[in-house]
PDB file of N, CA and C in Angstrom:
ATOM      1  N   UNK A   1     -81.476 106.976  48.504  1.00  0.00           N
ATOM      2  CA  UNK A   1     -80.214 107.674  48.442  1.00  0.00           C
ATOM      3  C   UNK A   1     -79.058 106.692  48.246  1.00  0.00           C
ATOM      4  N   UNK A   2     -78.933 105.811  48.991  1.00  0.00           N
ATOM      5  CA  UNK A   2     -78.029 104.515  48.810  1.00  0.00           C
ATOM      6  C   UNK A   2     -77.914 104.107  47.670  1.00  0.00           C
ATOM      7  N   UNK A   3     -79.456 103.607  47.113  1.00  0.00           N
ATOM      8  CA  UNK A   3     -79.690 103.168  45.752  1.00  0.00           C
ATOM      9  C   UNK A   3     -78.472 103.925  44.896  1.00  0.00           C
ATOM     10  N   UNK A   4     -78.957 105.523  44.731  1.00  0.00           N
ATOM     11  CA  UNK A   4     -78.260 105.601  44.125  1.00  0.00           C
ATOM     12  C   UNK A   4     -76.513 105.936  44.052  1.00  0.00           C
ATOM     13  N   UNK A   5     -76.398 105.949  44.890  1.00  0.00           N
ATOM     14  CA  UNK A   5     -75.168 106.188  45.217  1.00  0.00           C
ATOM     15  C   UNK A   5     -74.406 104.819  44.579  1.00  0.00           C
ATOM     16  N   UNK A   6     -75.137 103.545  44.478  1.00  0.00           N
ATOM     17  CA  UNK A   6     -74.602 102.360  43.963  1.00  0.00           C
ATOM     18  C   UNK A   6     -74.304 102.531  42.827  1.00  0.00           C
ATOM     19  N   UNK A   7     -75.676 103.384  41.874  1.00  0.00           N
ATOM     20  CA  UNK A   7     -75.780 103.086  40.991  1.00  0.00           C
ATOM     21  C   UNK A   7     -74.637 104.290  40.193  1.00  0.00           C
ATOM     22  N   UNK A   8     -74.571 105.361  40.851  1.00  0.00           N
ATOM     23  CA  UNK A   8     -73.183 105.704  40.286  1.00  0.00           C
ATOM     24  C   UNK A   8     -72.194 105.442  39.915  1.00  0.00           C
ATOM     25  N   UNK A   9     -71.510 104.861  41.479  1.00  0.00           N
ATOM     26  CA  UNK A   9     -70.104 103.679  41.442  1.00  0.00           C
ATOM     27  C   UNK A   9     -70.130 102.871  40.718  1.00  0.00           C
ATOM     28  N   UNK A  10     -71.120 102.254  39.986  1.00  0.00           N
ATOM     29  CA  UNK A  10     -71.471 101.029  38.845  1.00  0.00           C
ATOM     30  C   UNK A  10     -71.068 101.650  37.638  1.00  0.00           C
ATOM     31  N   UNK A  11     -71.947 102.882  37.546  1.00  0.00           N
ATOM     32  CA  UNK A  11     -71.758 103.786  36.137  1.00  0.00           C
ATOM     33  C   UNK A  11     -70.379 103.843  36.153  1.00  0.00           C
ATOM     34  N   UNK A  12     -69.494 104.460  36.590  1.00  0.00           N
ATOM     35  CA  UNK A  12     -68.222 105.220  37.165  1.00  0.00           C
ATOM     36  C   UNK A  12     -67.516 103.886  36.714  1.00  0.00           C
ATOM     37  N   UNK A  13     -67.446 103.012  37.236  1.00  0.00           N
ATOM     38  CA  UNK A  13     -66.530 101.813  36.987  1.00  0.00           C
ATOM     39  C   UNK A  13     -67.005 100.850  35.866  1.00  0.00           C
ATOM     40  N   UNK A  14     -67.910 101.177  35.211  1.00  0.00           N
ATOM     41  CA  UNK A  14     -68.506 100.674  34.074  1.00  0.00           C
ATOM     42  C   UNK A  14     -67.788 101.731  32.827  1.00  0.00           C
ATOM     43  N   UNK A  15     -67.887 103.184  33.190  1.00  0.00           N
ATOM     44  CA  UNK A  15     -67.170 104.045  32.505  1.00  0.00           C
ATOM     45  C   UNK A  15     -65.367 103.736  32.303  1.00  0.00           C
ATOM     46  N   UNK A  16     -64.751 103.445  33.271  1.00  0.00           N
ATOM     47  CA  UNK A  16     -63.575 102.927  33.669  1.00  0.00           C
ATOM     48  C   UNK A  16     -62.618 101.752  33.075  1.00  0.00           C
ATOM     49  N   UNK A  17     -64.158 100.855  32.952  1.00  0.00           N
ATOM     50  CA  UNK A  17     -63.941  99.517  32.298  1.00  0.00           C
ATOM     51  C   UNK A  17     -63.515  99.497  30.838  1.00  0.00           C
ATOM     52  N   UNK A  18     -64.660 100.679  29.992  1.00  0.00           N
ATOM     53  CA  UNK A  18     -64.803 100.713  28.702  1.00  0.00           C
ATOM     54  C   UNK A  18     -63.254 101.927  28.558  1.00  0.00           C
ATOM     55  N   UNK A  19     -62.959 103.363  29.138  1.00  0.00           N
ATOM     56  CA  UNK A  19     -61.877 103.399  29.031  1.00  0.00           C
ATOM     57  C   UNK A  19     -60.535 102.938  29.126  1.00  0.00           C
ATOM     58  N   UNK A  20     -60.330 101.467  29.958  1.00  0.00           N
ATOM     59  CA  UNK A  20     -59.314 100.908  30.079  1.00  0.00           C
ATOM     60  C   UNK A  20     -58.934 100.302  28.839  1.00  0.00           C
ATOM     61  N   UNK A  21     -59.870  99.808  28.231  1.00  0.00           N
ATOM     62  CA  UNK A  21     -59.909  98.833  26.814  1.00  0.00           C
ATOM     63  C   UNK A  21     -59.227  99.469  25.913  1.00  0.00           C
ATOM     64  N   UNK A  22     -59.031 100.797  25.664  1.00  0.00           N
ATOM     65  CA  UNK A  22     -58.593 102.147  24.763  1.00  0.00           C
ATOM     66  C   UNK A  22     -57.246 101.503  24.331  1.00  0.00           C
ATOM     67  N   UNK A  23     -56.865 101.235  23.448  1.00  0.00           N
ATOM     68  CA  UNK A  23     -54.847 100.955  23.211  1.00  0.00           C
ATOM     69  C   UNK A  23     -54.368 102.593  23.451  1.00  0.00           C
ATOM     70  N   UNK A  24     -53.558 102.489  23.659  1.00  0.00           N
ATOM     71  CA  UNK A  24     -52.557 103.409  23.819  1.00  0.00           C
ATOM     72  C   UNK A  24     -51.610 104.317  22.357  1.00  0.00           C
ATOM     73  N   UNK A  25     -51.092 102.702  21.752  1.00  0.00           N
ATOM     74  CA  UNK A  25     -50.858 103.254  20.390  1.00  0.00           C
ATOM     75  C   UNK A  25     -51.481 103.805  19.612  1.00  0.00           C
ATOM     76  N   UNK A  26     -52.834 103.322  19.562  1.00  0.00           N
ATOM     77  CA  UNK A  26     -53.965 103.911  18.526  1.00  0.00           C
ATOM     78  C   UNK A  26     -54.484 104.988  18.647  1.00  0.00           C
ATOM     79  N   UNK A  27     -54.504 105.493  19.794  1.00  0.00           N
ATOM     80  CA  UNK A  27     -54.832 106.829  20.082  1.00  0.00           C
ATOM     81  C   UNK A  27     -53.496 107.942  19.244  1.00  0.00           C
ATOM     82  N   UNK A  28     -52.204 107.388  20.011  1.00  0.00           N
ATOM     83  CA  UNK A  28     -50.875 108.362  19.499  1.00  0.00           C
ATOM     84  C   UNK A  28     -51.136 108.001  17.378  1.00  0.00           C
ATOM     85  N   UNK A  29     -51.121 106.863  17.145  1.00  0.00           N
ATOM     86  CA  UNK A  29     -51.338 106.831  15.591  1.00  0.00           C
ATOM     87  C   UNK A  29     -52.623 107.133  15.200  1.00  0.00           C
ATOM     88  N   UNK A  30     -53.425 107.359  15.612  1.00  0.00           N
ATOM     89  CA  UNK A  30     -54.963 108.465  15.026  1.00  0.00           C
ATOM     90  C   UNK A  30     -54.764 109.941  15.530  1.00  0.00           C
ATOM     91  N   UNK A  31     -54.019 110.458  16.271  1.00  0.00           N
ATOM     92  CA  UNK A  31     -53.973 111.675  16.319  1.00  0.00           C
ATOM     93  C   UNK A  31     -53.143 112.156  15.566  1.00  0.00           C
ATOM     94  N   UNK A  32     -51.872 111.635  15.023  1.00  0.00           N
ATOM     95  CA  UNK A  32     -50.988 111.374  14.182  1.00  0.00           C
ATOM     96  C   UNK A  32     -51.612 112.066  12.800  1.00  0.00           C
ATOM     97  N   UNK A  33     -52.595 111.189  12.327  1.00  0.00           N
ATOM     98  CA  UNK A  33     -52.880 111.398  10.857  1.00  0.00           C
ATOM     99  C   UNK A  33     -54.762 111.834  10.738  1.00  0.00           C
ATOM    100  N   UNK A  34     -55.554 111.823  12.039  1.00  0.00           N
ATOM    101  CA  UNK A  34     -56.471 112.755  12.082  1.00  0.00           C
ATOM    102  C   UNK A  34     -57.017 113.444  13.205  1.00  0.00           C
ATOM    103  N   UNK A  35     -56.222 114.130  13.627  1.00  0.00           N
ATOM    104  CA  UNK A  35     -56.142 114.909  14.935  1.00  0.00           C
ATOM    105  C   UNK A  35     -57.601 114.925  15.374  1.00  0.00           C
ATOM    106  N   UNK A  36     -58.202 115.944  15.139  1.00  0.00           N
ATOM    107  CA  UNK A  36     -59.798 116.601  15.384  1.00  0.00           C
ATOM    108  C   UNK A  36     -60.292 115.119  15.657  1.00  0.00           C
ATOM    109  N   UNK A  37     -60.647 114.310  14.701  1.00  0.00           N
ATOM    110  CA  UNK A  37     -61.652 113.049  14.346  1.00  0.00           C
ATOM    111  C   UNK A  37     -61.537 111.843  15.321  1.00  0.00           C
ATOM    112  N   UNK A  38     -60.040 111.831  15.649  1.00  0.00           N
ATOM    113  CA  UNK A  38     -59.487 111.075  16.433  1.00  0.00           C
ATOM    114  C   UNK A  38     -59.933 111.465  17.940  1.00  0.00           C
ATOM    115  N   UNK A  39     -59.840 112.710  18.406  1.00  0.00           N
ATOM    116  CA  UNK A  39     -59.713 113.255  19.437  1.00  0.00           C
ATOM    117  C   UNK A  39     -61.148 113.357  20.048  1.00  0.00           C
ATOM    118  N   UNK A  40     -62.662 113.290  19.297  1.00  0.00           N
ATOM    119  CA  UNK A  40     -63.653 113.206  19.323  1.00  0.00           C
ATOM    120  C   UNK A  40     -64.303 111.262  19.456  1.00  0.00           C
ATOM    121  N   UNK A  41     -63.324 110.833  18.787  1.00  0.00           N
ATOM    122  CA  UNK A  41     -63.552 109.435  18.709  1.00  0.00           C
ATOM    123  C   UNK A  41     -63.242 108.794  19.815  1.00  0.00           C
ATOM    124  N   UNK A  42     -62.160 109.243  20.594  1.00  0.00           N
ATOM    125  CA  UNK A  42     -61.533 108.587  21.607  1.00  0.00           C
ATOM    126  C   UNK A  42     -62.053 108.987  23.292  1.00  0.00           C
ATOM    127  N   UNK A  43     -62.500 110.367  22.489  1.00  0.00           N
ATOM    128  CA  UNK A  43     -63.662 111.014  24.016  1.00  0.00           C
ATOM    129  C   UNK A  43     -64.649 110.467  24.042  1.00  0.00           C
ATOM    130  N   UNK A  44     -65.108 110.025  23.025  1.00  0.00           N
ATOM    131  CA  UNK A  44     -66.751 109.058  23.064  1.00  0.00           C
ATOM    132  C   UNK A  44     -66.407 107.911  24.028  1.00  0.00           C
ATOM    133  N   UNK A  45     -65.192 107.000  23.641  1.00  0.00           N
ATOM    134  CA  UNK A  45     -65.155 106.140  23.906  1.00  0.00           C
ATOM    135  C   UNK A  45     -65.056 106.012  25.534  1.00  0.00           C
ATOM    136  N   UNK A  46     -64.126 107.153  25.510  1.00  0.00           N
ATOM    137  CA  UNK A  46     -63.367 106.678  27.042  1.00  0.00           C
ATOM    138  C   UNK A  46     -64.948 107.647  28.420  1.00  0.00           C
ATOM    139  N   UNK A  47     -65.726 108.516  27.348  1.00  0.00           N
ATOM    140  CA  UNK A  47     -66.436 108.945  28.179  1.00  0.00           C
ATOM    141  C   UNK A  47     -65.757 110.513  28.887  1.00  0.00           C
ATOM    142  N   UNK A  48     -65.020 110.780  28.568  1.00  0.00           N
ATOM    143  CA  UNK A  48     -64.232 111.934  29.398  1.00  0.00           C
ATOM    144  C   UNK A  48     -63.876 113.150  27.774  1.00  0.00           C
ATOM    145  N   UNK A  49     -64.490 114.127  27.994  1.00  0.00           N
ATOM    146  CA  UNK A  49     -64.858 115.521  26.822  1.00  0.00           C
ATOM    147  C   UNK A  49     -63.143 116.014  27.374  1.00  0.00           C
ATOM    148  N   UNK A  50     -62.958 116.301  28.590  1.00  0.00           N
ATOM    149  CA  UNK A  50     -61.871 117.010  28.645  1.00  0.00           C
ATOM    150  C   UNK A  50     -61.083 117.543  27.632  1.00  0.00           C
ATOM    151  N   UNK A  51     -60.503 116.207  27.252  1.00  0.00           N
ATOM    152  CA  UNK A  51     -59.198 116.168  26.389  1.00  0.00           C
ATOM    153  C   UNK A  51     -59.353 116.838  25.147  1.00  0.00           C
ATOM    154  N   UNK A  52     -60.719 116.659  24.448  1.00  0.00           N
ATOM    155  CA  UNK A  52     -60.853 117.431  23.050  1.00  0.00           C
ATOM    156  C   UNK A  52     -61.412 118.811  23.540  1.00  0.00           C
ATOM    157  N   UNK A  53     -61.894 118.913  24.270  1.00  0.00           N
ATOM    158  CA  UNK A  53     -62.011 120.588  24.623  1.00  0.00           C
ATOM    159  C   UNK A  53     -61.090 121.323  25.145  1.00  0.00           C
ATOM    160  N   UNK A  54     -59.701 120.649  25.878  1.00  0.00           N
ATOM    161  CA  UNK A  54     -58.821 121.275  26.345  1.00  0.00           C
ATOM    162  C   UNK A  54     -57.987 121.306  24.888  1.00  0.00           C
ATOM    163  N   UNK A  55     -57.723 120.509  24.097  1.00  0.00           N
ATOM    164  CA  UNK A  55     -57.239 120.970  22.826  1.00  0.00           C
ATOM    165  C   UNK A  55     -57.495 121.781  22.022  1.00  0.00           C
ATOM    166  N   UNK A  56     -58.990 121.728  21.931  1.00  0.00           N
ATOM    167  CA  UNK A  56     -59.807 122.779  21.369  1.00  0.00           C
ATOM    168  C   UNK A  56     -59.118 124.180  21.629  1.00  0.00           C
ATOM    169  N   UNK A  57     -59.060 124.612  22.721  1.00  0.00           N
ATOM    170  CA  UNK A  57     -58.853 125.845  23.185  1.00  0.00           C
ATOM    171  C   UNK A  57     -57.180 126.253  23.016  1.00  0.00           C
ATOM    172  N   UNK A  58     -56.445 124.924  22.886  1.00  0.00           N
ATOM    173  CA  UNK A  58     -54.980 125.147  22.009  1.00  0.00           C
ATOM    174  C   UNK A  58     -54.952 125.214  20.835  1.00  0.00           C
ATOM    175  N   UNK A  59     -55.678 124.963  20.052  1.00  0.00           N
ATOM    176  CA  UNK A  59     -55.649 124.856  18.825  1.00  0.00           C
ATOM    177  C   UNK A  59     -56.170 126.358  18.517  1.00  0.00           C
ATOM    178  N   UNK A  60     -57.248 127.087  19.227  1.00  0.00           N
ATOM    179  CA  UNK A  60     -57.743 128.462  19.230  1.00  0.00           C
ATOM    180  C   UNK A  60     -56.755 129.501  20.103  1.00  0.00           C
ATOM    181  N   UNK A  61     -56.248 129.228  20.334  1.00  0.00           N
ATOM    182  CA  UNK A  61     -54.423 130.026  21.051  1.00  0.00           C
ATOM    183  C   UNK A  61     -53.985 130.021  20.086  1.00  0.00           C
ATOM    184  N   UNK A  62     -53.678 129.072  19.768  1.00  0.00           N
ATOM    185  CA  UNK A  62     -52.415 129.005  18.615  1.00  0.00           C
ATOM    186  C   UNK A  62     -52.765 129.166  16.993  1.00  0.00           C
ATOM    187  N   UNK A  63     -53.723 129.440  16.647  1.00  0.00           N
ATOM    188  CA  UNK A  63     -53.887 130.438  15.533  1.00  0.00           C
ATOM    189  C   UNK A  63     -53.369 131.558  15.287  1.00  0.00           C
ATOM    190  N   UNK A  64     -53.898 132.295  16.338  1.00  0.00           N
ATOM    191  CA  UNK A  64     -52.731 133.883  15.706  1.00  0.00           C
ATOM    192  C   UNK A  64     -51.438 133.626  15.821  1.00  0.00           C
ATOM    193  N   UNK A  65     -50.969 132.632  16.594  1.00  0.00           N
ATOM    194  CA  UNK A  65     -49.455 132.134  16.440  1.00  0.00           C
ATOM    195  C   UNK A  65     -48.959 132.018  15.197  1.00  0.00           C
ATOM    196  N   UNK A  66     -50.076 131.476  14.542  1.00  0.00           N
ATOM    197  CA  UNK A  66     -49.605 130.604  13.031  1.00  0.00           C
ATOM    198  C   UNK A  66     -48.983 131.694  12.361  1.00  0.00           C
ATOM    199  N   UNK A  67     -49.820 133.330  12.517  1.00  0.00           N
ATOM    200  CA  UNK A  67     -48.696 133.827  11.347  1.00  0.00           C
ATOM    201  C   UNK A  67     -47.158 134.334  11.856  1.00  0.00           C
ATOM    202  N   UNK A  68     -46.923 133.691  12.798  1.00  0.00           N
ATOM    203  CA  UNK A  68     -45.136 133.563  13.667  1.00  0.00           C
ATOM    204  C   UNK A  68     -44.966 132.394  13.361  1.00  0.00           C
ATOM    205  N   UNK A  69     -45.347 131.515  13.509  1.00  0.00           N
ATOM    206  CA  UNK A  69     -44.672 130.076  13.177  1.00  0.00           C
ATOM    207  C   UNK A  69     -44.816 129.301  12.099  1.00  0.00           C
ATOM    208  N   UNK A  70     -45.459 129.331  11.201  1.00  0.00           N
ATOM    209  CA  UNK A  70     -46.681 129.187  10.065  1.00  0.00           C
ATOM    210  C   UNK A  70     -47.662 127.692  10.480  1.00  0.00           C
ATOM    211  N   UNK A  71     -47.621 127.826  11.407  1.00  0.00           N
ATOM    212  CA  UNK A  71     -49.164 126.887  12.124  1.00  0.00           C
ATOM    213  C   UNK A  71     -48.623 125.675  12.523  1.00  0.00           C
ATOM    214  N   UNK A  72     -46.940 125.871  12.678  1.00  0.00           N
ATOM    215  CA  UNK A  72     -46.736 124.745  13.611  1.00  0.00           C
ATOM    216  C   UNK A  72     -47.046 124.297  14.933  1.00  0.00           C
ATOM    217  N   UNK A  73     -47.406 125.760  15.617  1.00  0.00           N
ATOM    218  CA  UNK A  73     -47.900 125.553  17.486  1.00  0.00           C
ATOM    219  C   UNK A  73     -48.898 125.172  17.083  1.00  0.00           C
ATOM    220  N   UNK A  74     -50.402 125.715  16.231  1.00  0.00           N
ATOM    221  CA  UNK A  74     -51.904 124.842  16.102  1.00  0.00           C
ATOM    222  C   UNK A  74     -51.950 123.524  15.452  1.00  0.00           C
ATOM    223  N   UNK A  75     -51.089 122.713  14.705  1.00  0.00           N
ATOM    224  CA  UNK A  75     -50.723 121.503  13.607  1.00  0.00           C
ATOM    225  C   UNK A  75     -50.493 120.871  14.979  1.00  0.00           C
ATOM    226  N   UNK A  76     -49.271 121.341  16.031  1.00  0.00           N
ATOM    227  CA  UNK A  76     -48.585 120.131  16.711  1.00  0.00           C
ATOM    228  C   UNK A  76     -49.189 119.894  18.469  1.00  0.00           C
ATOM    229  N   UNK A  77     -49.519 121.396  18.632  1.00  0.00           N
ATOM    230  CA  UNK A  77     -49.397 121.387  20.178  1.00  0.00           C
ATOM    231  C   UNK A  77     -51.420 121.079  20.484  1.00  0.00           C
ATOM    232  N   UNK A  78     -52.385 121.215  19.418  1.00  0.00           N
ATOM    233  CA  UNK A  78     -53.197 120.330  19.900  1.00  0.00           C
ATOM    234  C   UNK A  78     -53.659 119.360  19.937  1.00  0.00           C
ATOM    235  N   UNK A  79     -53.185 118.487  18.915  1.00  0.00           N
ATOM    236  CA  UNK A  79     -53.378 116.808  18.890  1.00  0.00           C
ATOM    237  C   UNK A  79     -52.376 116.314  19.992  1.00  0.00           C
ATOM    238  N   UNK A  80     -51.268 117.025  20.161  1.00  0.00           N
ATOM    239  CA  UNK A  80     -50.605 116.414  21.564  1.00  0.00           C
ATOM    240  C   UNK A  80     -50.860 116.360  22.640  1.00  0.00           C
ATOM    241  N   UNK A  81     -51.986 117.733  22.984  1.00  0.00           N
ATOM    242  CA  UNK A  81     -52.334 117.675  23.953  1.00  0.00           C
ATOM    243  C   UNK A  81     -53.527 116.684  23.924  1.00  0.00           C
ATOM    244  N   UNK A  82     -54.225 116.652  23.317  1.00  0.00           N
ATOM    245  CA  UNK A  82     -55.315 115.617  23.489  1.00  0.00           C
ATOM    246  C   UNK A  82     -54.597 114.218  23.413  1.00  0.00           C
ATOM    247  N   UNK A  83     -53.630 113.807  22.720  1.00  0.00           N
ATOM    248  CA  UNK A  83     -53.320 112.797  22.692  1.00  0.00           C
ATOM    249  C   UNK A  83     -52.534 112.130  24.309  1.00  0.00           C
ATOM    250  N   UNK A  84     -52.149 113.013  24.805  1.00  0.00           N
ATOM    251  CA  UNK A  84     -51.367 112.816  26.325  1.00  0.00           C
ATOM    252  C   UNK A  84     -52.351 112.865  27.431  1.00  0.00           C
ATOM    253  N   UNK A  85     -53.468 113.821  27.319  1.00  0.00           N
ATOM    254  CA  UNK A  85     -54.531 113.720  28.307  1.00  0.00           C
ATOM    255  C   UNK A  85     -55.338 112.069  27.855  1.00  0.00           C
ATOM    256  N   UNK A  86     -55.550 111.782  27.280  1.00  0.00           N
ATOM    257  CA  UNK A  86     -56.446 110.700  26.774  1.00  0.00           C
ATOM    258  C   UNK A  86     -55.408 109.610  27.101  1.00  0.00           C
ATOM    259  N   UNK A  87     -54.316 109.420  26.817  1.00  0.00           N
ATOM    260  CA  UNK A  87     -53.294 108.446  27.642  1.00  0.00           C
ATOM    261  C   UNK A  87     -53.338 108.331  29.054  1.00  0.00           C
ATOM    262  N   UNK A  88     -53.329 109.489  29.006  1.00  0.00           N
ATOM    263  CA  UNK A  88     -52.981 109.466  30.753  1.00  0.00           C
ATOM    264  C   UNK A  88     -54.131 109.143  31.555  1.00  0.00           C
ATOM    265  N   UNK A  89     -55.813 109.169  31.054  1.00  0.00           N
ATOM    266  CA  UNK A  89     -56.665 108.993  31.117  1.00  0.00           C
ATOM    267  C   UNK A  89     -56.919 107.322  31.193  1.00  0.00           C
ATOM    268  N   UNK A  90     -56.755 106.808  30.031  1.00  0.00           N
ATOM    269  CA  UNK A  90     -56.600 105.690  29.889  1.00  0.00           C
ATOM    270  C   UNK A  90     -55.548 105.111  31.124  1.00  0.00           C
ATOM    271  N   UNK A  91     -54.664 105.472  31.136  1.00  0.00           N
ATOM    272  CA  UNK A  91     -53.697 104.455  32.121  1.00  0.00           C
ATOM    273  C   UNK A  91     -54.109 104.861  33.784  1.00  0.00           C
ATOM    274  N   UNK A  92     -54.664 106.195  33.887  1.00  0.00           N
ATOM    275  CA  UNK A  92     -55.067 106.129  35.721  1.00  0.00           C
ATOM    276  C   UNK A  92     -56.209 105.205  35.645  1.00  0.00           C
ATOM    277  N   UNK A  93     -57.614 105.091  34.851  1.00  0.00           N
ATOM    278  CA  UNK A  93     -58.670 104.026  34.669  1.00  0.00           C
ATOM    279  C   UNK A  93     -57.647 102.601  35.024  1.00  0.00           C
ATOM    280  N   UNK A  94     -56.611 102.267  33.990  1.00  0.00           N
ATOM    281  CA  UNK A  94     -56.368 100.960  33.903  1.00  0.00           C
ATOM    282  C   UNK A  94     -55.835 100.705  35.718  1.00  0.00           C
ATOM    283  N   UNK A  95     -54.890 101.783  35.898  1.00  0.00           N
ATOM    284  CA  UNK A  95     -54.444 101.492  37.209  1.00  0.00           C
ATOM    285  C   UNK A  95     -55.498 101.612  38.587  1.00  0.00           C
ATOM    286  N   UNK A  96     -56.637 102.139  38.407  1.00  0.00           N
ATOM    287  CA  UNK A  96     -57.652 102.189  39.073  1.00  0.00           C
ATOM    288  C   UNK A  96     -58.398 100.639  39.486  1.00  0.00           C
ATOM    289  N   UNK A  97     -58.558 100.260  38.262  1.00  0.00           N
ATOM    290  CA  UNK A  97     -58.648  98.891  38.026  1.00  0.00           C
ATOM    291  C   UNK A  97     -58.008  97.591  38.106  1.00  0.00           C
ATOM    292  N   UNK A  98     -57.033  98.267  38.056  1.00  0.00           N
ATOM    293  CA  UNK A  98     -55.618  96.735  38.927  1.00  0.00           C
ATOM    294  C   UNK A  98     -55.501  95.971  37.610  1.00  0.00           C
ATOM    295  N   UNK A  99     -56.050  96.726  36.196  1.00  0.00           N
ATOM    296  CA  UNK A  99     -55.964  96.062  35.155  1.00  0.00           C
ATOM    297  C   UNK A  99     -53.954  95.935  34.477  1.00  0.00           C
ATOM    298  N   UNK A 100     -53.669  95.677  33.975  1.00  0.00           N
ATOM    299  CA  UNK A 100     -52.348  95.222  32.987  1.00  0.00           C
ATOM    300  C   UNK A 100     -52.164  95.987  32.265  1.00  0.00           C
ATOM    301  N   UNK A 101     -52.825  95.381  31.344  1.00  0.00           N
ATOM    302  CA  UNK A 101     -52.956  95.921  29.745  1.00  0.00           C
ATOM    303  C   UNK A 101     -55.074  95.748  29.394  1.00  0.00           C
ATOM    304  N   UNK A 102     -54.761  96.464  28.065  1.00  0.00           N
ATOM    305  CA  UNK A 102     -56.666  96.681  27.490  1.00  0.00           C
ATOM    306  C   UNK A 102     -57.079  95.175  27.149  1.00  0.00           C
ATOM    307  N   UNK A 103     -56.177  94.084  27.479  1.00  0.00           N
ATOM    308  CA  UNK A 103     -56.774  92.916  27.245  1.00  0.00           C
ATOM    309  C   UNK A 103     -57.703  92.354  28.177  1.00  0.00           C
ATOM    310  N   UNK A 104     -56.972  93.017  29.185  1.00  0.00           N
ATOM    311  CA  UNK A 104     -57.593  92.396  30.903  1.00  0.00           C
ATOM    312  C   UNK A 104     -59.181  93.224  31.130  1.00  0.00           C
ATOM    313  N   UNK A 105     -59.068  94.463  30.015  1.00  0.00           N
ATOM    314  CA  UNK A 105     -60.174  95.017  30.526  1.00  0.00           C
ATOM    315  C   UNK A 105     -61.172  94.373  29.693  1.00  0.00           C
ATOM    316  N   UNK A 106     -60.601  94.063  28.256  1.00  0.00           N
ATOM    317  CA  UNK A 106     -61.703  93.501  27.469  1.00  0.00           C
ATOM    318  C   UNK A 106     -62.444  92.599  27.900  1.00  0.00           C
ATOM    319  N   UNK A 107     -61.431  91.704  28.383  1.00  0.00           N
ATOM    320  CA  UNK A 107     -62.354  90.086  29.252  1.00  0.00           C
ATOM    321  C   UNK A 107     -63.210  90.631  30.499  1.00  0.00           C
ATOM    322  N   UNK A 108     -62.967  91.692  31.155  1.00  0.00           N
ATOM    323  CA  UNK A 108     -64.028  92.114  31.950  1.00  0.00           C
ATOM    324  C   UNK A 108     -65.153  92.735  31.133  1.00  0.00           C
ATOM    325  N   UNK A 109     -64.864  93.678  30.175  1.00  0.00           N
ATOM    326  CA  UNK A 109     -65.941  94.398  29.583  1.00  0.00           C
ATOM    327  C   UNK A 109     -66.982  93.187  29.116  1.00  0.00           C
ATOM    328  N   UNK A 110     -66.644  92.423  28.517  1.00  0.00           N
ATOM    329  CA  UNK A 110     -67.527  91.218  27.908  1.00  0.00           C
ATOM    330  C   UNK A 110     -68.213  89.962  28.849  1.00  0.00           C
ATOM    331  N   UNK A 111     -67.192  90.138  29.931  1.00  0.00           N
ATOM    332  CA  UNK A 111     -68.052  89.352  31.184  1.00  0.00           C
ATOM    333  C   UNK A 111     -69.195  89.963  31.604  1.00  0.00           C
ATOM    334  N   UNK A 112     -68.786  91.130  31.639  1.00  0.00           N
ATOM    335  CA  UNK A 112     -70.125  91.811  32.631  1.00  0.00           C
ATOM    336  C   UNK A 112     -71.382  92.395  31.608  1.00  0.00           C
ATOM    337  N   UNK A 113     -70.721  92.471  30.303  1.00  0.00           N
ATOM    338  CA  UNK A 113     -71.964  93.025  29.011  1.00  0.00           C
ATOM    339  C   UNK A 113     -72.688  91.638  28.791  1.00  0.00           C
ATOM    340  N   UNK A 114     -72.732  90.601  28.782  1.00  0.00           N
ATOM    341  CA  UNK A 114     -73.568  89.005  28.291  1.00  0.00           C
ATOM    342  C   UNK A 114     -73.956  88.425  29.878  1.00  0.00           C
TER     343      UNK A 114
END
């Protein structure tokens, strides 16, 4: 039982590690110019579905909107939302970690991967 209980907290902060590394900008400039692709790319990375499924389900709201707005609420309000959950994601990991910036996490990610 212990065992694994370690081996969680390892996973968990191994998960943590690899989301801290995430830039910040690159996420806001890939959702920018490929919302969906971006938003799937950045959940792989960081390990956490949330963010593209909670968009998902804005982006499926805001369809019948489109013929009131002509698809500005589905164009804007779900890459934002994924793009702000996945930030905010990224920065509680980094602050979890007592990390800085994704540099500090990189030099850990690569210490502990070799």
């Amino acid at each position: 039982m212990a065992n694994q209980s370690r081996q969680t907290k390892r996973a968990e902060k191994a998960r943590q590690v690899k989301s801290s590394r995430v830039r910040c900008w690159g996420v806001a400039v890939s959702h920018f110019f490929l919302p969906p692709l971006a938003s799937i790319v950045y959940a792989s990375k960081t390990g956490k579905w949330a963010p593209t499924i909670v968009a998902t389900g804005v982006g499926v709201v805001g369809i019948p909107l489109a013929i009131v707005d002509m698809g500005i609420t589905a164009c804007i309000a779900a890459p934002l939302t994924s793009a702000a959950m996945i930030i905010n994601q990224v920065k509680d990991d980094r602050r979890r970690q007592k990390f800085i910036g994704p540099e500090e996490a990189d030099a850990m990610f690569f210490a502990k991967s070799f």
